[in-house]
PDB file of N, CA and C in Angstrom:
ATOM      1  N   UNK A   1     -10.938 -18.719  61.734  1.00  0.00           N
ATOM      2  CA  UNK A   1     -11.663 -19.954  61.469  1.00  0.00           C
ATOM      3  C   UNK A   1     -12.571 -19.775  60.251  1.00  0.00           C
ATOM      4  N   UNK A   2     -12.311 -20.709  59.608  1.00  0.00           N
ATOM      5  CA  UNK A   2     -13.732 -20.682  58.527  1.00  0.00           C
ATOM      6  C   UNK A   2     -15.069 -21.716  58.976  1.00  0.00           C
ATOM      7  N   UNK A   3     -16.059 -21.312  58.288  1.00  0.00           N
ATOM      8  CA  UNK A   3     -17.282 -22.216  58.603  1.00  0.00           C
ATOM      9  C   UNK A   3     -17.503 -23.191  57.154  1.00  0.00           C
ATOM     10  N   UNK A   4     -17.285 -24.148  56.752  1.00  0.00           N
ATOM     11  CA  UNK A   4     -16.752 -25.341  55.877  1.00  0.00           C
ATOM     12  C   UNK A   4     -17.955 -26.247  55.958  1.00  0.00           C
ATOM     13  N   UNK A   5     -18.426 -25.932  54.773  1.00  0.00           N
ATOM     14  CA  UNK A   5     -19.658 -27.271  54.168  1.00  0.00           C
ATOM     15  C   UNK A   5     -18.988 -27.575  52.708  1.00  0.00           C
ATOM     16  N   UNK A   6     -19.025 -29.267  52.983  1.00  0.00           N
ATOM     17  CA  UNK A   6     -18.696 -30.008  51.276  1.00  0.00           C
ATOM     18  C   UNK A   6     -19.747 -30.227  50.990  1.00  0.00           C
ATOM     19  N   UNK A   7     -20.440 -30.692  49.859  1.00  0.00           N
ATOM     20  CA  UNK A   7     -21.624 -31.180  49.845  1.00  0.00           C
ATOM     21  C   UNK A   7     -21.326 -31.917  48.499  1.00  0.00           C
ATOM     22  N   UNK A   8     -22.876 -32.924  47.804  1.00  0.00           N
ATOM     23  CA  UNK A   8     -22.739 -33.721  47.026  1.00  0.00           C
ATOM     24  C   UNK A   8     -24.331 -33.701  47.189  1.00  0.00           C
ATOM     25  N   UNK A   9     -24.374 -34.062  45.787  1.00  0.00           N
ATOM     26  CA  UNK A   9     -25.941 -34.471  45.538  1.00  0.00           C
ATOM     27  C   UNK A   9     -26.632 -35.340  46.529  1.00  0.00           C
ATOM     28  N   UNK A  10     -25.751 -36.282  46.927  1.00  0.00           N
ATOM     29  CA  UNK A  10     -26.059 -37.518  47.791  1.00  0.00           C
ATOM     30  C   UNK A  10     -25.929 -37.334  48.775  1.00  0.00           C
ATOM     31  N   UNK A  11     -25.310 -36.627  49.417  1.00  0.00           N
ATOM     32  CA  UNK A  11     -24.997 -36.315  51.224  1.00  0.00           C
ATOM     33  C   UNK A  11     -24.036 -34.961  51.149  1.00  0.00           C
ATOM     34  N   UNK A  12     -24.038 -34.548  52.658  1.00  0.00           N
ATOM     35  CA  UNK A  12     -22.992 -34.099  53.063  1.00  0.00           C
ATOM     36  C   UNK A  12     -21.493 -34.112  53.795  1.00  0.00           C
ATOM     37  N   UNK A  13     -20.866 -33.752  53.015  1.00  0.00           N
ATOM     38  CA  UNK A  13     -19.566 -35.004  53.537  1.00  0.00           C
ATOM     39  C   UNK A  13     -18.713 -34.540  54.575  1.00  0.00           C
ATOM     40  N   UNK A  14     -19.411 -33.195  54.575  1.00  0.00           N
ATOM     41  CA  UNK A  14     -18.049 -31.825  56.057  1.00  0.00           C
ATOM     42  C   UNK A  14     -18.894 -31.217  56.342  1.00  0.00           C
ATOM     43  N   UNK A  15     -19.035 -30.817  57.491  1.00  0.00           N
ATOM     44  CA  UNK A  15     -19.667 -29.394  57.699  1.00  0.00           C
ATOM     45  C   UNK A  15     -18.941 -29.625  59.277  1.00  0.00           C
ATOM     46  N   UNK A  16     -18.333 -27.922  59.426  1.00  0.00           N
ATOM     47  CA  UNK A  16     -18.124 -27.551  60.495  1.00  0.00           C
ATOM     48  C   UNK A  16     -16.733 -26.392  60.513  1.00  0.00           C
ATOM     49  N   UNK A  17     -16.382 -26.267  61.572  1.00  0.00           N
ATOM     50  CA  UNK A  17     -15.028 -25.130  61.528  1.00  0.00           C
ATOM     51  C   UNK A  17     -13.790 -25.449  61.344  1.00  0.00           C
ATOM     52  N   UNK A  18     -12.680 -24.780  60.892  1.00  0.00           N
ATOM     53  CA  UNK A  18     -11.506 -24.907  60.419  1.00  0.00           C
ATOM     54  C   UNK A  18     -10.674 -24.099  60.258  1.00  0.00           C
ATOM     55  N   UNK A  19      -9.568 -24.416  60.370  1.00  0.00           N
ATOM     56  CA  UNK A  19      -8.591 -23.412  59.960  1.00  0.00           C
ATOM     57  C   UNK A  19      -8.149 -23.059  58.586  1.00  0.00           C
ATOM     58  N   UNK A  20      -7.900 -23.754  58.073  1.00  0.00           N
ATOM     59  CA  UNK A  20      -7.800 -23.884  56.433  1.00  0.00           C
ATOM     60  C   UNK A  20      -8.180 -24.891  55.452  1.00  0.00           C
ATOM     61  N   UNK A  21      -8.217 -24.607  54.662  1.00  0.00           N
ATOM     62  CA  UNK A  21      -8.362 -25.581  53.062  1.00  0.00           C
ATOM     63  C   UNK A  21      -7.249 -25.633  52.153  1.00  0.00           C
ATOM     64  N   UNK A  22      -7.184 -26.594  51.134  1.00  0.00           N
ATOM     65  CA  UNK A  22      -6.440 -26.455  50.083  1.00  0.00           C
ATOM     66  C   UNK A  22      -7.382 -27.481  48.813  1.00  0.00           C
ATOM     67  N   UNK A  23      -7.444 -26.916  47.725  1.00  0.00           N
ATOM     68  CA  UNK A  23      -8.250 -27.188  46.796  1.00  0.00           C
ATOM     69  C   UNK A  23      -7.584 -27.570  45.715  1.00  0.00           C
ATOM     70  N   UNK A  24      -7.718 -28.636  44.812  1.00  0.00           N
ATOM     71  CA  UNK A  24      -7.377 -28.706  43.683  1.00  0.00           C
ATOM     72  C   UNK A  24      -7.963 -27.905  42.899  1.00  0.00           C
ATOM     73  N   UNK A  25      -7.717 -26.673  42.515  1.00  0.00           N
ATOM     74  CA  UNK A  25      -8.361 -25.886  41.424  1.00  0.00           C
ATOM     75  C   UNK A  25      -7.920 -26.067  40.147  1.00  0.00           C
ATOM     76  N   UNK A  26      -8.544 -25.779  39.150  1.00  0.00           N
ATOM     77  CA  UNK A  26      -8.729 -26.149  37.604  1.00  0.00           C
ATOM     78  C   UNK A  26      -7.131 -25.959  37.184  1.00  0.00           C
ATOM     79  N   UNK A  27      -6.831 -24.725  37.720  1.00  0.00           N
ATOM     80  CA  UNK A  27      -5.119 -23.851  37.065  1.00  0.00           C
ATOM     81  C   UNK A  27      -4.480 -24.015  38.071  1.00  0.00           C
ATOM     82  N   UNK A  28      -4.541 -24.942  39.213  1.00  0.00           N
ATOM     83  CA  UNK A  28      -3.345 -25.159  40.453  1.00  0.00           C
ATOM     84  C   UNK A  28      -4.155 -25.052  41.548  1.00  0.00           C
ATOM     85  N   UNK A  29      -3.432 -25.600  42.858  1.00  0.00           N
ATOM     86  CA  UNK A  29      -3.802 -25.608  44.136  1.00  0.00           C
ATOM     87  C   UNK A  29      -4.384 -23.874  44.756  1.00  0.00           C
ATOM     88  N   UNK A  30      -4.973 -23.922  45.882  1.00  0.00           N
ATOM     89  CA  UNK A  30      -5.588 -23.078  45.759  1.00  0.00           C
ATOM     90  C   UNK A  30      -5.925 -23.050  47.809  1.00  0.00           C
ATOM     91  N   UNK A  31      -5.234 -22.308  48.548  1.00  0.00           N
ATOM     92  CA  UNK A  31      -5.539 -22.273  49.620  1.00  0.00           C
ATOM     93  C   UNK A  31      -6.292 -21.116  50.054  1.00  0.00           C
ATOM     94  N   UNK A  32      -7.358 -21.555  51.274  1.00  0.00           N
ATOM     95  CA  UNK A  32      -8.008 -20.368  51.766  1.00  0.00           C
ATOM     96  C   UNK A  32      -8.077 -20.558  53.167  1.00  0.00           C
ATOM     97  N   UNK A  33      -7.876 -19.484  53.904  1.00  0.00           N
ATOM     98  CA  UNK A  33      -7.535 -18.861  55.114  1.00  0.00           C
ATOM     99  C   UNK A  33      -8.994 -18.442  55.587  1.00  0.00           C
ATOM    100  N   UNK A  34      -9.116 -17.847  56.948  1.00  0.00           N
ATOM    101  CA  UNK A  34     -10.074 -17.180  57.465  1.00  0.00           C
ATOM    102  C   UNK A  34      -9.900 -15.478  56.823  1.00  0.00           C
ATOM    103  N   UNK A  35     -10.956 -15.065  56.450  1.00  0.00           N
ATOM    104  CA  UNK A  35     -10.899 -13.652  55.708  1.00  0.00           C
ATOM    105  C   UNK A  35     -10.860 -13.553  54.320  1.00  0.00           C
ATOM    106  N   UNK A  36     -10.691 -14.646  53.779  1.00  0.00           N
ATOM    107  CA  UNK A  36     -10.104 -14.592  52.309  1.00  0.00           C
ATOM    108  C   UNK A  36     -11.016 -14.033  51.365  1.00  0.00           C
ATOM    109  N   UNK A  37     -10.467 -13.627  50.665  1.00  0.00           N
ATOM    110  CA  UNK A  37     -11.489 -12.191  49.719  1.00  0.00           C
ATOM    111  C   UNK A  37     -12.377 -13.488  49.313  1.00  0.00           C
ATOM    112  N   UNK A  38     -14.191 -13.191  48.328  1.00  0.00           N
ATOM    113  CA  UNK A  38     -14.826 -13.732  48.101  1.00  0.00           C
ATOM    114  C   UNK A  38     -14.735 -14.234  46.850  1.00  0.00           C
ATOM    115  N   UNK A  39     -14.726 -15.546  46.625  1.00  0.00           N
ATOM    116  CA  UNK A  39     -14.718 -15.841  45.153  1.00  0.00           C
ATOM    117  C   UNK A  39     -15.195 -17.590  44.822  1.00  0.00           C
ATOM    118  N   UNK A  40     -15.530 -17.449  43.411  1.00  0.00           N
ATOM    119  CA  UNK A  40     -16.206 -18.566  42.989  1.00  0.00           C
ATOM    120  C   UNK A  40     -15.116 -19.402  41.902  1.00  0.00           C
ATOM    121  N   UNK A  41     -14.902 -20.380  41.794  1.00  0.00           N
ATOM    122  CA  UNK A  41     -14.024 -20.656  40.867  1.00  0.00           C
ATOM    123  C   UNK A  41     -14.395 -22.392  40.797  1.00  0.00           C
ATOM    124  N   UNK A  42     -13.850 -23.273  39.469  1.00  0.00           N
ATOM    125  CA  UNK A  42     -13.920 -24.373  39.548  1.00  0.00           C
ATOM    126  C   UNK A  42     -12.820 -25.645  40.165  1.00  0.00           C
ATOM    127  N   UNK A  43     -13.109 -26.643  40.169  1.00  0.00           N
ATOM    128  CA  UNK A  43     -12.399 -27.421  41.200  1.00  0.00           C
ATOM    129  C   UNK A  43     -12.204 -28.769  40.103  1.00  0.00           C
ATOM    130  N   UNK A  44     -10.921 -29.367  39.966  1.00  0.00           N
ATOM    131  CA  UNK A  44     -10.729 -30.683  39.373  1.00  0.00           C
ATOM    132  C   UNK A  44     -10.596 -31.487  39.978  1.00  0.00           C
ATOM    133  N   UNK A  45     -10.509 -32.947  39.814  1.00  0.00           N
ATOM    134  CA  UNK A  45     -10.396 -34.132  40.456  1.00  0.00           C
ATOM    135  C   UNK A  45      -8.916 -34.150  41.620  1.00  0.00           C
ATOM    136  N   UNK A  46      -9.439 -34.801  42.790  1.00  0.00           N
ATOM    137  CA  UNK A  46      -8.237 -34.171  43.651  1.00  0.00           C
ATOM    138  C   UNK A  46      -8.834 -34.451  44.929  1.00  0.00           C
ATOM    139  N   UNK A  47      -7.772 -34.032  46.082  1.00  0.00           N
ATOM    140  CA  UNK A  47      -8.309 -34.558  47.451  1.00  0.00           C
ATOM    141  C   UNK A  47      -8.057 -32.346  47.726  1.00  0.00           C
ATOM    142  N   UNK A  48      -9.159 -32.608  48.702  1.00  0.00           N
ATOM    143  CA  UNK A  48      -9.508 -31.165  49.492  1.00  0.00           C
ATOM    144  C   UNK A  48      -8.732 -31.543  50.639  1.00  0.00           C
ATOM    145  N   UNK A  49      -7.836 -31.226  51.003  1.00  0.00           N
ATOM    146  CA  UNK A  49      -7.336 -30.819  52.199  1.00  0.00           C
ATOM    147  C   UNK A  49      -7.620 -30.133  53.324  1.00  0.00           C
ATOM    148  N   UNK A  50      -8.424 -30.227  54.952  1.00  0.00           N
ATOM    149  CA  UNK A  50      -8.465 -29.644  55.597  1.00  0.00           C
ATOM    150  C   UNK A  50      -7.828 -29.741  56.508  1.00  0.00           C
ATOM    151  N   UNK A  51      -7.636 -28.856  57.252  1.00  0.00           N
ATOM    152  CA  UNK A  51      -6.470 -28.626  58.864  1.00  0.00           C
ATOM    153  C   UNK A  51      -7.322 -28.508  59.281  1.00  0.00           C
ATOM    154  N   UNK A  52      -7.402 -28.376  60.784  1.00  0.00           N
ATOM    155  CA  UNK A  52      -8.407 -27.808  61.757  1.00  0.00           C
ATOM    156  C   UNK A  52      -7.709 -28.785  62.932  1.00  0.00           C
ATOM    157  N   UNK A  53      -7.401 -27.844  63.879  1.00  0.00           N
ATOM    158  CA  UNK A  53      -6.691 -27.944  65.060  1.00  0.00           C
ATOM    159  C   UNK A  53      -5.159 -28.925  64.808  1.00  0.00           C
ATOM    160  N   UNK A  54      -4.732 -28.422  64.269  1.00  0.00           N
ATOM    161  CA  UNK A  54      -3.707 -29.184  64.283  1.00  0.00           C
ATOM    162  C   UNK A  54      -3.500 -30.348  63.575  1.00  0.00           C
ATOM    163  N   UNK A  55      -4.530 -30.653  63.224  1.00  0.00           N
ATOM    164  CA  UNK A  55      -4.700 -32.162  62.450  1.00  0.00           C
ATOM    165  C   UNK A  55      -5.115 -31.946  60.673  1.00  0.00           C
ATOM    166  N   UNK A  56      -4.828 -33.057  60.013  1.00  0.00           N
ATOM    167  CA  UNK A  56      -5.211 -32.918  58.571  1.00  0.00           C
ATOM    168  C   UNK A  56      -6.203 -34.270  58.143  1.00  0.00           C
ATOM    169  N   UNK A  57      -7.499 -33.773  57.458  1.00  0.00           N
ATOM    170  CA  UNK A  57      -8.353 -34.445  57.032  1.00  0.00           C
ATOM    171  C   UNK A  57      -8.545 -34.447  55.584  1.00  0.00           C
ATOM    172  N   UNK A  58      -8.745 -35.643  54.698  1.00  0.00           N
ATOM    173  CA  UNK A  58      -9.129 -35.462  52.858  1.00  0.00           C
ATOM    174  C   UNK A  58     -10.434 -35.876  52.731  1.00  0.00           C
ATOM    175  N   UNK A  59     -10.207 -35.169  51.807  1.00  0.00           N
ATOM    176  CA  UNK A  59     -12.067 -35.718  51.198  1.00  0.00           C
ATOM    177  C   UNK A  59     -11.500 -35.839  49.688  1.00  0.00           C
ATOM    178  N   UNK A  60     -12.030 -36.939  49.095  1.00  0.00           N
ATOM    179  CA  UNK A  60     -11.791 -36.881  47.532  1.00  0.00           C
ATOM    180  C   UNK A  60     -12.345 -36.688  46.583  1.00  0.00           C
ATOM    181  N   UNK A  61     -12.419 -35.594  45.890  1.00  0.00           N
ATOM    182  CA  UNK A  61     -13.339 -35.020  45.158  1.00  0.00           C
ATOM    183  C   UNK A  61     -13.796 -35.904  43.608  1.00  0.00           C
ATOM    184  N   UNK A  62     -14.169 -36.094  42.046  1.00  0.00           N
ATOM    185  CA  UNK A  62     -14.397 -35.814  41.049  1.00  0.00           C
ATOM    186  C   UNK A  62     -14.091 -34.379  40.476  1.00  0.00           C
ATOM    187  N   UNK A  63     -14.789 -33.826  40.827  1.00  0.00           N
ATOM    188  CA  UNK A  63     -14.899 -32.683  40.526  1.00  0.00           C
ATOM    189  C   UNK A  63     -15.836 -31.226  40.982  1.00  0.00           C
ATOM    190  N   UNK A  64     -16.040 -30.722  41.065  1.00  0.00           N
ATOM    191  CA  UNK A  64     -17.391 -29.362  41.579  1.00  0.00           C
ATOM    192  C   UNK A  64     -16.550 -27.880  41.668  1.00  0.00           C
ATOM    193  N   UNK A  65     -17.095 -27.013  42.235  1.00  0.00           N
ATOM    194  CA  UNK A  65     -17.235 -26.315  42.859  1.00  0.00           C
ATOM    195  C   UNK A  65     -16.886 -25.170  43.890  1.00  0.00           C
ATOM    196  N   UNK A  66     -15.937 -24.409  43.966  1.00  0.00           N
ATOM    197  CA  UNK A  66     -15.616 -23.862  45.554  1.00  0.00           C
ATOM    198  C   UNK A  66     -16.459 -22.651  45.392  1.00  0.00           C
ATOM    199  N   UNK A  67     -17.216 -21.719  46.599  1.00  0.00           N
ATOM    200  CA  UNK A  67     -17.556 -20.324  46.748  1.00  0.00           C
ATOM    201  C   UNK A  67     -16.960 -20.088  47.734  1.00  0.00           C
ATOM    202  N   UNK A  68     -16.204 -18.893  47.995  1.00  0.00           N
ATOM    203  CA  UNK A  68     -15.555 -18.228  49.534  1.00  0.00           C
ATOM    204  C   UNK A  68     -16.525 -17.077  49.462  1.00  0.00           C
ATOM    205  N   UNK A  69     -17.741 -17.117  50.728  1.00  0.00           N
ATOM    206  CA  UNK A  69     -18.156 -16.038  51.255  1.00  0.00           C
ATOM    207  C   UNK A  69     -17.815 -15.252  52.174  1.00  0.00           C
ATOM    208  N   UNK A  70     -18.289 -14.018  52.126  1.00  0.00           N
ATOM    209  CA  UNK A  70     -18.130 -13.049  53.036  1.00  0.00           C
ATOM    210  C   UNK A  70     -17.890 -13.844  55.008  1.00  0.00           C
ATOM    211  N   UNK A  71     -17.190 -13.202  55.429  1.00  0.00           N
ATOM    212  CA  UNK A  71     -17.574 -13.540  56.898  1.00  0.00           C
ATOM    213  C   UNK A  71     -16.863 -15.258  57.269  1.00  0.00           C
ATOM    214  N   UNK A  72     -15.789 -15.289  56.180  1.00  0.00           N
ATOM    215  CA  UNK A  72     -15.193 -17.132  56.372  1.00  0.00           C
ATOM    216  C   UNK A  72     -16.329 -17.738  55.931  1.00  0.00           C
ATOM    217  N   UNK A  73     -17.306 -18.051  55.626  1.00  0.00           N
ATOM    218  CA  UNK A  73     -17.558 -19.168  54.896  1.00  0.00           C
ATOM    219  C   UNK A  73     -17.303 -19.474  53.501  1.00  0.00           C
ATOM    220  N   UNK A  74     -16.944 -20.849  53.468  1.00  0.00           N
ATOM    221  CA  UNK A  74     -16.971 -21.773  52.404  1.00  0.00           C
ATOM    222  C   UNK A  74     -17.840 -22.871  52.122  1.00  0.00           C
ATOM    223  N   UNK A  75     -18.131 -22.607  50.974  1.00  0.00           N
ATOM    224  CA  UNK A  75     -19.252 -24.090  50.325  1.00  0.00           C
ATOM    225  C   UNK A  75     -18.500 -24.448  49.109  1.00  0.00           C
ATOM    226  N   UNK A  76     -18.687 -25.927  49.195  1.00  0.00           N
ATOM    227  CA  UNK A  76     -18.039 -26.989  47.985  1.00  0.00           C
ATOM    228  C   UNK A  76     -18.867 -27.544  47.322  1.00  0.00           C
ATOM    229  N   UNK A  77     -19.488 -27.627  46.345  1.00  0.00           N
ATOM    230  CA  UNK A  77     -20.369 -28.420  45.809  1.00  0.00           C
ATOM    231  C   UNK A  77     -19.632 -29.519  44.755  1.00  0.00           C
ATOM    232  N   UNK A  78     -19.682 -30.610  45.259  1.00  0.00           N
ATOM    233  CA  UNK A  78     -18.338 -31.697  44.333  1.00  0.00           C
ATOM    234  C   UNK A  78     -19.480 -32.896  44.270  1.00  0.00           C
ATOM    235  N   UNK A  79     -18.856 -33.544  42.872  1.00  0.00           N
ATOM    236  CA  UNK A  79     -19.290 -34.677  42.948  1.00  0.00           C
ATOM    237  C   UNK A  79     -18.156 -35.634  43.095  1.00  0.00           C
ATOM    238  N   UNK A  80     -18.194 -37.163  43.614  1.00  0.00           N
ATOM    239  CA  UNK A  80     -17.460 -38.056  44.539  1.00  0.00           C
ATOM    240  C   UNK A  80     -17.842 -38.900  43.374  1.00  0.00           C
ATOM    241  N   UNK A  81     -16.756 -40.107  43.631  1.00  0.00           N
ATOM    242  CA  UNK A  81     -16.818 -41.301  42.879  1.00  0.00           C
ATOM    243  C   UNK A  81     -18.068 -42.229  43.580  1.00  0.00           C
ATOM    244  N   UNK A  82     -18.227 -42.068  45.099  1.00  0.00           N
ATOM    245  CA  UNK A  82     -19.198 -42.794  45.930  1.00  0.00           C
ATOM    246  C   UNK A  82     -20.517 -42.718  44.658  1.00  0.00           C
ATOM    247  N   UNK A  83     -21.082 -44.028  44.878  1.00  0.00           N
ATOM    248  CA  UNK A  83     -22.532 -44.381  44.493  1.00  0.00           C
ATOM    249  C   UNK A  83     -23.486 -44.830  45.940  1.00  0.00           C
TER     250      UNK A  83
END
């Protein structure tokens, strides 16, 4: 499981557990698992993909952000078309 916060200047748009992600990253899609080595990289306009139990949820980005920390967590810092 990972522990999964999106965030935005304006709110927070996810927070909670999951099984996976998939990211529009700058140079191609970009999936992360529970364990996944740690890394920071940028994110282009695109929908984030999450699973978690069986089911699939989007969030639609602008643009931001991914960090994969130690221990499954992930933080997104994106900005949204929302005003």
């Amino acid at each position: 499981m990972l522990n999964l916060s999106i965030l935005t200047l304006q709110e927070k748009l996810f927070e909670g557990e999951v099984d996976s992600i998939q990211v529009p990253g700058v140079d191609g899609w970009l999936g992360v698992l529970s364990n996944h080595v740690p890394l920071i990289t940028a994110l282009k306009a695109g929908k984030i993909l999450i699973r978690k139990e069986g089911k699939d949820e989007e969030v639609e980005i602008e643009r931001g952000f991914i960090e994969v920390r130690p221990k499954s967590e992930v933080v997104i810092l994106a900005s949204t078309h929302k005003q």
